[in-house]
PDB file of N, CA and C in Angstrom:
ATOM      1  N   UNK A   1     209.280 -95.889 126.458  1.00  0.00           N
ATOM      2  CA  UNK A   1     208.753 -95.321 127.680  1.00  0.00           C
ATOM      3  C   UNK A   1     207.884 -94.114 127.328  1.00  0.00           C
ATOM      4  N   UNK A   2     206.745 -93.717 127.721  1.00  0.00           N
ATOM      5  CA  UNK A   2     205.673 -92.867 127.295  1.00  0.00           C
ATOM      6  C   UNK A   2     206.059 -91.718 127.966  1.00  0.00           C
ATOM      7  N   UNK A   3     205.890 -90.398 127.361  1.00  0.00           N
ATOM      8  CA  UNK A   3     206.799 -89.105 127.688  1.00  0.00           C
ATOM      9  C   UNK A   3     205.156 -88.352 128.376  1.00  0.00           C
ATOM     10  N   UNK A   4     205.269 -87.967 129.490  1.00  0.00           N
ATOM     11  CA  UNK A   4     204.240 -87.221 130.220  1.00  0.00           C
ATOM     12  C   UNK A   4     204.219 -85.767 130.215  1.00  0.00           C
ATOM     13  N   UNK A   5     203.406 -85.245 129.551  1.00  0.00           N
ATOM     14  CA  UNK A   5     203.151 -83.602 129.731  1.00  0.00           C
ATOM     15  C   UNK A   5     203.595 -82.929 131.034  1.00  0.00           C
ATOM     16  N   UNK A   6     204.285 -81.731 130.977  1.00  0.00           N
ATOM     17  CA  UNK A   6     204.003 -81.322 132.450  1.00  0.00           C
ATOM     18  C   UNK A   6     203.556 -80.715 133.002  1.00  0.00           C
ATOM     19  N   UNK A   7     203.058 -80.429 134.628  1.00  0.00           N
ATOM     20  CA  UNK A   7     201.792 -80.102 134.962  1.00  0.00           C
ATOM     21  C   UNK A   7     201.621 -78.753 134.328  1.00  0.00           C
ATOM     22  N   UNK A   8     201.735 -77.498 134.069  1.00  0.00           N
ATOM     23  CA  UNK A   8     201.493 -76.420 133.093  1.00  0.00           C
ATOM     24  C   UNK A   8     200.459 -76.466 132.438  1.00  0.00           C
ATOM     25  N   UNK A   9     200.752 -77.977 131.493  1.00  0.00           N
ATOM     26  CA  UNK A   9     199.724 -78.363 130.023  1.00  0.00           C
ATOM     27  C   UNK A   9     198.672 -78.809 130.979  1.00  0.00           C
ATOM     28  N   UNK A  10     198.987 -79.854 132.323  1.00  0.00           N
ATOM     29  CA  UNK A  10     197.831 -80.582 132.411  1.00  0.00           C
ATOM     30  C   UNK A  10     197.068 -79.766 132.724  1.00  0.00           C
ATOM     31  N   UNK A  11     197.592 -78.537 133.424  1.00  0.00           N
ATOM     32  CA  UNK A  11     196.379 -77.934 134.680  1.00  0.00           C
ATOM     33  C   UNK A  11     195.876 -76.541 133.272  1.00  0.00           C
ATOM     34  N   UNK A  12     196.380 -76.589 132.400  1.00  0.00           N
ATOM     35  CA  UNK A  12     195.831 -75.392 131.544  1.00  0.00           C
ATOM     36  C   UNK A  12     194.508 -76.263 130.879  1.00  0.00           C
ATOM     37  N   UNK A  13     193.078 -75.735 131.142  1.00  0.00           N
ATOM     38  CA  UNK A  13     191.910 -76.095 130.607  1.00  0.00           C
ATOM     39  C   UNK A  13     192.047 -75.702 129.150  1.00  0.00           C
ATOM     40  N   UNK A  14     191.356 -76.658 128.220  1.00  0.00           N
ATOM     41  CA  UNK A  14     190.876 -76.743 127.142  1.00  0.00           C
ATOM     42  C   UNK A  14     189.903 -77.178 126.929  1.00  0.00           C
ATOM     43  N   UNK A  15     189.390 -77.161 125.172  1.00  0.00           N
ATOM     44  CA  UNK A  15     188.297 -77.789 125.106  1.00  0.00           C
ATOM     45  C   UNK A  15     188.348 -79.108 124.693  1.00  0.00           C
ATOM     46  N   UNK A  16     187.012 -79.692 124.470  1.00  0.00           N
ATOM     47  CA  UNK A  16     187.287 -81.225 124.215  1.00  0.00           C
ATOM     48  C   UNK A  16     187.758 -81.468 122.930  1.00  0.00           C
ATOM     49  N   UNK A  17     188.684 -82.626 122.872  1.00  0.00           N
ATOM     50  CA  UNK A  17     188.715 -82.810 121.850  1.00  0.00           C
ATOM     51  C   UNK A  17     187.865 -83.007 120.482  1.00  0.00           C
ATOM     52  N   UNK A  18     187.992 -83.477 119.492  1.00  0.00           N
ATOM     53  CA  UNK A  18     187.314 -84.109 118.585  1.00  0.00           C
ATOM     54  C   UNK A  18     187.585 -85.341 117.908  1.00  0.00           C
ATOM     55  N   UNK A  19     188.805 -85.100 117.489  1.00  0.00           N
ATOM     56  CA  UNK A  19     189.640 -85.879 117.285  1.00  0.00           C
ATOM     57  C   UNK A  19     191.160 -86.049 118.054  1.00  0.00           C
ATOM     58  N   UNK A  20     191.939 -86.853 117.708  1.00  0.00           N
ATOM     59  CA  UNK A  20     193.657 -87.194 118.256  1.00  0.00           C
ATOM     60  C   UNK A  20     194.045 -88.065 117.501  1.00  0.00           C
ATOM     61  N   UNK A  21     195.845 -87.345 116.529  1.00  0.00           N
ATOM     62  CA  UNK A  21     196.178 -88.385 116.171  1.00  0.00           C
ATOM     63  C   UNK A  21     197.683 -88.911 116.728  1.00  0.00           C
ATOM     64  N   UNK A  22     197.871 -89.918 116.711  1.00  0.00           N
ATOM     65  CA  UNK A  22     199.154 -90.362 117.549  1.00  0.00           C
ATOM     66  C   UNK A  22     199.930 -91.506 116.623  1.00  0.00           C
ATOM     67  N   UNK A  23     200.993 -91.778 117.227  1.00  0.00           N
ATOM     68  CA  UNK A  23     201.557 -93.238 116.531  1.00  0.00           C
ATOM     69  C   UNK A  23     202.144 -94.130 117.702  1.00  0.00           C
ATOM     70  N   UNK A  24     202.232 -95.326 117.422  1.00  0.00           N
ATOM     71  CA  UNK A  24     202.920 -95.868 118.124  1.00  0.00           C
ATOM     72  C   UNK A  24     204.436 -96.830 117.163  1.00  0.00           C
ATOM     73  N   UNK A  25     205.331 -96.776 118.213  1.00  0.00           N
ATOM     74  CA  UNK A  25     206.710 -97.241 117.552  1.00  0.00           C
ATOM     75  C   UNK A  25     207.309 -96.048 116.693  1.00  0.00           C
ATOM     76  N   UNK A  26     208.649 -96.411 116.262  1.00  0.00           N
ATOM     77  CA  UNK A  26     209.492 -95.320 115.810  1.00  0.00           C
ATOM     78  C   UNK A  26     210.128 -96.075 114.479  1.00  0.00           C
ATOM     79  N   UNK A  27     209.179 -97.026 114.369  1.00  0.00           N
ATOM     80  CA  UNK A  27     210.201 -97.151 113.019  1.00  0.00           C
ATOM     81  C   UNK A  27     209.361 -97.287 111.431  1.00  0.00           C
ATOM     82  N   UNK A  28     209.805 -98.129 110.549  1.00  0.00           N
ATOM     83  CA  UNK A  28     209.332 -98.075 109.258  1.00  0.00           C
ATOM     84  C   UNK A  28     207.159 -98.446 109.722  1.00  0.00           C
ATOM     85  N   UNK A  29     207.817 -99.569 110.886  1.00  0.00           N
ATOM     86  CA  UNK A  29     206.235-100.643 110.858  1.00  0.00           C
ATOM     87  C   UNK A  29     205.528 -99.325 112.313  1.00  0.00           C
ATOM     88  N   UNK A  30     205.932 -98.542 112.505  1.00  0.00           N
ATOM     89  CA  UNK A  30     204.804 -97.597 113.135  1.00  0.00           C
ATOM     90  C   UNK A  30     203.439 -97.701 112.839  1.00  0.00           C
ATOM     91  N   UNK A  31     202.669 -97.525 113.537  1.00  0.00           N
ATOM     92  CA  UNK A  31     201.155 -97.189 113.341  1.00  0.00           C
ATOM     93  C   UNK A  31     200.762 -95.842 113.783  1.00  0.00           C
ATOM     94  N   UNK A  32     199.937 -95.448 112.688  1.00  0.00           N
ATOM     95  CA  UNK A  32     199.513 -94.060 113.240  1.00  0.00           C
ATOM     96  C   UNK A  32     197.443 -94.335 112.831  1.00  0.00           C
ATOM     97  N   UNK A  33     197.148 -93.698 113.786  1.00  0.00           N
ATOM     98  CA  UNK A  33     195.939 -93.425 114.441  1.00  0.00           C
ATOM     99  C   UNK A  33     195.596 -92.236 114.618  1.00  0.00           C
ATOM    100  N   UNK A  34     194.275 -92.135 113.896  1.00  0.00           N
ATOM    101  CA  UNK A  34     193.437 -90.730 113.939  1.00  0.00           C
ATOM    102  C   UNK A  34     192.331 -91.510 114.877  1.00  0.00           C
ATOM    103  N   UNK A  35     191.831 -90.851 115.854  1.00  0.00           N
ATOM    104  CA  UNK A  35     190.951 -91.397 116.469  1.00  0.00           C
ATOM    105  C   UNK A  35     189.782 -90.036 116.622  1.00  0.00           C
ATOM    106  N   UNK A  36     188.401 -90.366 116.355  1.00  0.00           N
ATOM    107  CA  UNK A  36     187.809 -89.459 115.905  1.00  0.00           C
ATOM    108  C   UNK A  36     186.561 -90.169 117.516  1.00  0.00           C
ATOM    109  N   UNK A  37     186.293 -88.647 118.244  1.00  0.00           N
ATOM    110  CA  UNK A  37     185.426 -89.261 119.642  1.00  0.00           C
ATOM    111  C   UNK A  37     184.054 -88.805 118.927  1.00  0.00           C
ATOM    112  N   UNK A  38     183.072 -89.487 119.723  1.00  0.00           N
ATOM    113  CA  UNK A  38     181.723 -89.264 119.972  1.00  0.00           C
ATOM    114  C   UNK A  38     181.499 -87.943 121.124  1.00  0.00           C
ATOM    115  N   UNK A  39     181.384 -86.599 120.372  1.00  0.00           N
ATOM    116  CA  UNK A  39     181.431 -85.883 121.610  1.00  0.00           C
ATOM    117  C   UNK A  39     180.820 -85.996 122.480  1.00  0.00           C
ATOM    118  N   UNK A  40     179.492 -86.543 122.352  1.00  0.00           N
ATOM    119  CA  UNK A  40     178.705 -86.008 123.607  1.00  0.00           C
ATOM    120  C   UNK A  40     179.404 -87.603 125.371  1.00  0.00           C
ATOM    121  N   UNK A  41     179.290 -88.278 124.381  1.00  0.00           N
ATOM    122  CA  UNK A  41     180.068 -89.964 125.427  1.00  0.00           C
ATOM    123  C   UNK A  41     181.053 -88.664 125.942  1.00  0.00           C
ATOM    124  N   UNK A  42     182.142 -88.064 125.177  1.00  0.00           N
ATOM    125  CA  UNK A  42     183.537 -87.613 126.347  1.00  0.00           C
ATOM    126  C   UNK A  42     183.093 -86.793 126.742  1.00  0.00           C
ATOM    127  N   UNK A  43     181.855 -85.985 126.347  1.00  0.00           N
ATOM    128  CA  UNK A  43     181.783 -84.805 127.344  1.00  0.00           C
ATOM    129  C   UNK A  43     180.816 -85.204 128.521  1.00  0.00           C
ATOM    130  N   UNK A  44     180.322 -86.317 128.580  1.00  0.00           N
ATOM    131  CA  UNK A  44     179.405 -86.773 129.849  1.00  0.00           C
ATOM    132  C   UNK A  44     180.333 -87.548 130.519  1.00  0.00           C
ATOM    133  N   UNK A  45     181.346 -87.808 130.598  1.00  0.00           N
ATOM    134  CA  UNK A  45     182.918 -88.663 130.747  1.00  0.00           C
ATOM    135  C   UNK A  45     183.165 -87.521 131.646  1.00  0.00           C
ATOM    136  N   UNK A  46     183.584 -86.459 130.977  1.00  0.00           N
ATOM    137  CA  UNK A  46     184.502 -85.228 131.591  1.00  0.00           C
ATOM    138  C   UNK A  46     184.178 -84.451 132.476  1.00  0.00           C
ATOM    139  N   UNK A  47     182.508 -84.147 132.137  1.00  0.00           N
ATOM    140  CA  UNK A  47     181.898 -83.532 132.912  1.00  0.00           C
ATOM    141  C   UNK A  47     181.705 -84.403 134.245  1.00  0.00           C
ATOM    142  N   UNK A  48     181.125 -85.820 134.463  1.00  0.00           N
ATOM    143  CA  UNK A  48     180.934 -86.899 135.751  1.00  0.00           C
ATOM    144  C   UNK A  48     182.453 -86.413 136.448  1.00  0.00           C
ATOM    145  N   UNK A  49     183.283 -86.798 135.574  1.00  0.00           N
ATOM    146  CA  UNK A  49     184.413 -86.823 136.421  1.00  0.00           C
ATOM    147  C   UNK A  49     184.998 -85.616 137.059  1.00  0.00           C
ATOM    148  N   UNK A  50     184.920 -84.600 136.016  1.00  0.00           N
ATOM    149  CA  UNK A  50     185.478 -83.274 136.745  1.00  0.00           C
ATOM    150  C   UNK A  50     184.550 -82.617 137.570  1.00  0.00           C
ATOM    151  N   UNK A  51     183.337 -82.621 138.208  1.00  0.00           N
ATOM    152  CA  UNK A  51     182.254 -82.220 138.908  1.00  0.00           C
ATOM    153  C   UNK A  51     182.546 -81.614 139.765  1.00  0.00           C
ATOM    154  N   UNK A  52     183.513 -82.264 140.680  1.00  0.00           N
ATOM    155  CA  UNK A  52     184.142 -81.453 142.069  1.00  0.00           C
ATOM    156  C   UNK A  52     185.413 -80.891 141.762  1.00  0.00           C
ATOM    157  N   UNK A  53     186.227 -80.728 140.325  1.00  0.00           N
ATOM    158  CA  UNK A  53     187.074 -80.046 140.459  1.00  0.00           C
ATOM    159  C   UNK A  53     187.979 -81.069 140.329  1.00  0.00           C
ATOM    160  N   UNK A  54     188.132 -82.364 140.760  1.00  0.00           N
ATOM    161  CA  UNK A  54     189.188 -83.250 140.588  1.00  0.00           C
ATOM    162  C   UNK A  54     189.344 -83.260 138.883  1.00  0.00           C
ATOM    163  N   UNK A  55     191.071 -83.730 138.986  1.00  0.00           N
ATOM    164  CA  UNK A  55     191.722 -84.014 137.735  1.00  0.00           C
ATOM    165  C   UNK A  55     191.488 -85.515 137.621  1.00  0.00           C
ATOM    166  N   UNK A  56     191.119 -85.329 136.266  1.00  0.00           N
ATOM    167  CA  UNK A  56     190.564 -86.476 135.783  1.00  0.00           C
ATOM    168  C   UNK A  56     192.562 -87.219 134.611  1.00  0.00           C
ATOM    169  N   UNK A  57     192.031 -87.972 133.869  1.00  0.00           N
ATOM    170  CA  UNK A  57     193.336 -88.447 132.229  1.00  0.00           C
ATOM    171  C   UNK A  57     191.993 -89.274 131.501  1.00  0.00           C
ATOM    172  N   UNK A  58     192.874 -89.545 130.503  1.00  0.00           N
ATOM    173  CA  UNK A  58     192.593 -89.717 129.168  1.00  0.00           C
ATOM    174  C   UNK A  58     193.595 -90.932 129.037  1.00  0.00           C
ATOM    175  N   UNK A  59     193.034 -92.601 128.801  1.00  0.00           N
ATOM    176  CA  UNK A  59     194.179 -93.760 128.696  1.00  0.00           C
ATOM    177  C   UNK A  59     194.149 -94.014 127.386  1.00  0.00           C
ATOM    178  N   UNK A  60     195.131 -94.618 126.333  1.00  0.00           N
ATOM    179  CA  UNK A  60     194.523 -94.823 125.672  1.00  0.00           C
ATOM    180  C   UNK A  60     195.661 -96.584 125.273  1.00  0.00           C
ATOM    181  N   UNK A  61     194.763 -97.532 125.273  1.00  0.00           N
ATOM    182  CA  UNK A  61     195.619 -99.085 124.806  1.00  0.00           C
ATOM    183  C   UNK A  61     195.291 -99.041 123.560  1.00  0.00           C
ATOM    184  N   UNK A  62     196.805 -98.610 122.723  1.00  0.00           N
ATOM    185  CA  UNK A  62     196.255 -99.107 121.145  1.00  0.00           C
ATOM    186  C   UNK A  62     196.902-100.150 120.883  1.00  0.00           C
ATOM    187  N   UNK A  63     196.025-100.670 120.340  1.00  0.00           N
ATOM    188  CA  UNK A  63     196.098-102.065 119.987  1.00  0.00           C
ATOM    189  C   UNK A  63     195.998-102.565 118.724  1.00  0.00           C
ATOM    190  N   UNK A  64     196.619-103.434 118.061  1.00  0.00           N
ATOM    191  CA  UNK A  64     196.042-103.813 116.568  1.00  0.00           C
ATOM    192  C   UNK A  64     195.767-105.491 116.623  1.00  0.00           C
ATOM    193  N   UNK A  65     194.613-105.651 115.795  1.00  0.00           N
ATOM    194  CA  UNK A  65     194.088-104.365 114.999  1.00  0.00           C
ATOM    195  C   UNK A  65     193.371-103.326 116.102  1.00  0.00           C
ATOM    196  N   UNK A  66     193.272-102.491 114.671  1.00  0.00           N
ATOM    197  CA  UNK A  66     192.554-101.076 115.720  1.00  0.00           C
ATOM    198  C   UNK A  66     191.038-101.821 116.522  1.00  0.00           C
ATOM    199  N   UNK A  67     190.426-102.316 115.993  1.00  0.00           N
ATOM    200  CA  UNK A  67     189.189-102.606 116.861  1.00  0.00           C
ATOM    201  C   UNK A  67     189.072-103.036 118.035  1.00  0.00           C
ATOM    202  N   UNK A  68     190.487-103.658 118.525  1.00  0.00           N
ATOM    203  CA  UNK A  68     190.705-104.145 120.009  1.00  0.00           C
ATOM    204  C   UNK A  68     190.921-102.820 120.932  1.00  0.00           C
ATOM    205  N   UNK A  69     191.197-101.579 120.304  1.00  0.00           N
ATOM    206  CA  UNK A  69     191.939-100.230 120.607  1.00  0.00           C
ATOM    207  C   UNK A  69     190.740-100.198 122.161  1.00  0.00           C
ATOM    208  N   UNK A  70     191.153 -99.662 123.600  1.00  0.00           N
ATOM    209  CA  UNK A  70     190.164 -99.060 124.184  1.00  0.00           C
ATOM    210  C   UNK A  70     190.678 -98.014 124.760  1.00  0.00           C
ATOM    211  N   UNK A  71     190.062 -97.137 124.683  1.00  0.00           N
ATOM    212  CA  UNK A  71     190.199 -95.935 125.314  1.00  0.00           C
ATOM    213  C   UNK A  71     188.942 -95.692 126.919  1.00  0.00           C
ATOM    214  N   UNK A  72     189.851 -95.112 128.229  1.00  0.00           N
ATOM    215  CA  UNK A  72     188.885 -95.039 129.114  1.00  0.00           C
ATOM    216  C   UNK A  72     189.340 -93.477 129.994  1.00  0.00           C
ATOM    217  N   UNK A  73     188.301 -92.981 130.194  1.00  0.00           N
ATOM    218  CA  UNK A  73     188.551 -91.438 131.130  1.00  0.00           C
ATOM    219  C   UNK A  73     188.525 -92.034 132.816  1.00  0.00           C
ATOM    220  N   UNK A  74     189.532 -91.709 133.901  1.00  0.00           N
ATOM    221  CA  UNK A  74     189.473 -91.856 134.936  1.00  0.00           C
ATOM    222  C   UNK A  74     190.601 -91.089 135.858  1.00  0.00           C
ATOM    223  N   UNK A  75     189.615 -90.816 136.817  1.00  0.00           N
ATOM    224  CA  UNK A  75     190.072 -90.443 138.094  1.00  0.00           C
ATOM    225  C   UNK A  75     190.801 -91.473 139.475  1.00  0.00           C
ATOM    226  N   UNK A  76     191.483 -90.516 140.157  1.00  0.00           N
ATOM    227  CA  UNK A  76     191.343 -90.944 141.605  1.00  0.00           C
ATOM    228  C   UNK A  76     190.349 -92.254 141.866  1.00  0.00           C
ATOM    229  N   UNK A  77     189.120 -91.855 141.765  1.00  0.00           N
ATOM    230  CA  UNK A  77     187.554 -92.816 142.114  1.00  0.00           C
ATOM    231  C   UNK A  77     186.856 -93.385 141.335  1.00  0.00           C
ATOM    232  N   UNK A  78     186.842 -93.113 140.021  1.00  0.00           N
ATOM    233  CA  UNK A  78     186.153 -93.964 139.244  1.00  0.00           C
ATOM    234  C   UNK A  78     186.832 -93.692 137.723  1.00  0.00           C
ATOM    235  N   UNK A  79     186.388 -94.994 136.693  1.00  0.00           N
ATOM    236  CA  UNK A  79     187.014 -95.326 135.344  1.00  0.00           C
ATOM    237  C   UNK A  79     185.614 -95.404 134.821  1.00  0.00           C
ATOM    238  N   UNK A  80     185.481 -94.725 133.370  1.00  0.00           N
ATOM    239  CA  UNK A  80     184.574 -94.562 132.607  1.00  0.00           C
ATOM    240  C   UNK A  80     185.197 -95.334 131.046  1.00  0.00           C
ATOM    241  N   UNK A  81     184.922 -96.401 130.377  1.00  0.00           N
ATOM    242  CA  UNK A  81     185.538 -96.946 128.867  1.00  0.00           C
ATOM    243  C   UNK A  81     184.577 -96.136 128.596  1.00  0.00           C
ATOM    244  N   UNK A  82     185.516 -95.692 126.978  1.00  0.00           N
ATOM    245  CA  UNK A  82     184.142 -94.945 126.075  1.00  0.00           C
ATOM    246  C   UNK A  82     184.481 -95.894 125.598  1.00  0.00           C
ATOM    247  N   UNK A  83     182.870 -96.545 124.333  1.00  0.00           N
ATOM    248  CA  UNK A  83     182.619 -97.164 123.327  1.00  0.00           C
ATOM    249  C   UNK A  83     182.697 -96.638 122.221  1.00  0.00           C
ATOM    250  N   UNK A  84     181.769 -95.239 122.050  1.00  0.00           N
ATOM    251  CA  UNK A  84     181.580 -94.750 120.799  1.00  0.00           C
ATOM    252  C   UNK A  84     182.850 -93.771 119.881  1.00  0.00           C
ATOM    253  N   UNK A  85     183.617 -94.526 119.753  1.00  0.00           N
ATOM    254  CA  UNK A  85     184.460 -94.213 119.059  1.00  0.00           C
ATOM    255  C   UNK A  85     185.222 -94.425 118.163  1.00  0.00           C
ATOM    256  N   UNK A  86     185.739 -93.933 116.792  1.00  0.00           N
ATOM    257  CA  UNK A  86     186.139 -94.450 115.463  1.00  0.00           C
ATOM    258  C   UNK A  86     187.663 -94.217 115.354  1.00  0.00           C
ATOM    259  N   UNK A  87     188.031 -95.004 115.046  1.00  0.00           N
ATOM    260  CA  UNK A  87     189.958 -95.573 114.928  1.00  0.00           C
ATOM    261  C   UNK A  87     190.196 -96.239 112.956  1.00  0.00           C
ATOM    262  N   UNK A  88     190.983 -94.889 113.044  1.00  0.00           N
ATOM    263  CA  UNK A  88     191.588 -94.659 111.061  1.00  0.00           C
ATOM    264  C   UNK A  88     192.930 -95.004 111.281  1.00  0.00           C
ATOM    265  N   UNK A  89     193.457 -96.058 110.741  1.00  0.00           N
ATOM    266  CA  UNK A  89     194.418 -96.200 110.485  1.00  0.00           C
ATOM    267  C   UNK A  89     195.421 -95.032 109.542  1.00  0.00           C
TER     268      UNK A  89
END
């Protein structure tokens, strides 16, 4: 079951990422993932979406292999997939 930040983290602004690395599963056969973004794709992502102030997320389906991986930014009103992005095993 996926563990959710709480609102504190969400509503405290940062900057964009660059990278994120994560894993999925808990055991020997885990996968871990460095995922390295195309800044300017998430920051035209972040910026569309946060315009009026609405809270936007960050999805991410990892998948293996990694090349099936998609990641998409969305709101309330609209879903943005980024493409340009690199997945390291």
């Amino acid at each position: 079951m996926p563990t959710l930040p709480d609102e504190e983290i969400i509503s405290t602004p940062c900057p964009l990422p660059r990278s994120l690395e994560f894993s999925v599963g808990i055991s020997e056969k885990s996968l871990f993932y460095i995922i390295t973004f195309e800044e300017f794709e998430l920051l035209e992502a972040f910026e569309k979406l946060g315009k009026n102030g609405e809270k936007f997320h960050i999805e991410f389906d990892a998948r293996a292999p990694r090349h099936l991986m998609q990641i998409r930014v969305y709101s309330e009103m609209e879903s943005i997939e980024l493409k340009r992005f690199r997945v390291k095993e």
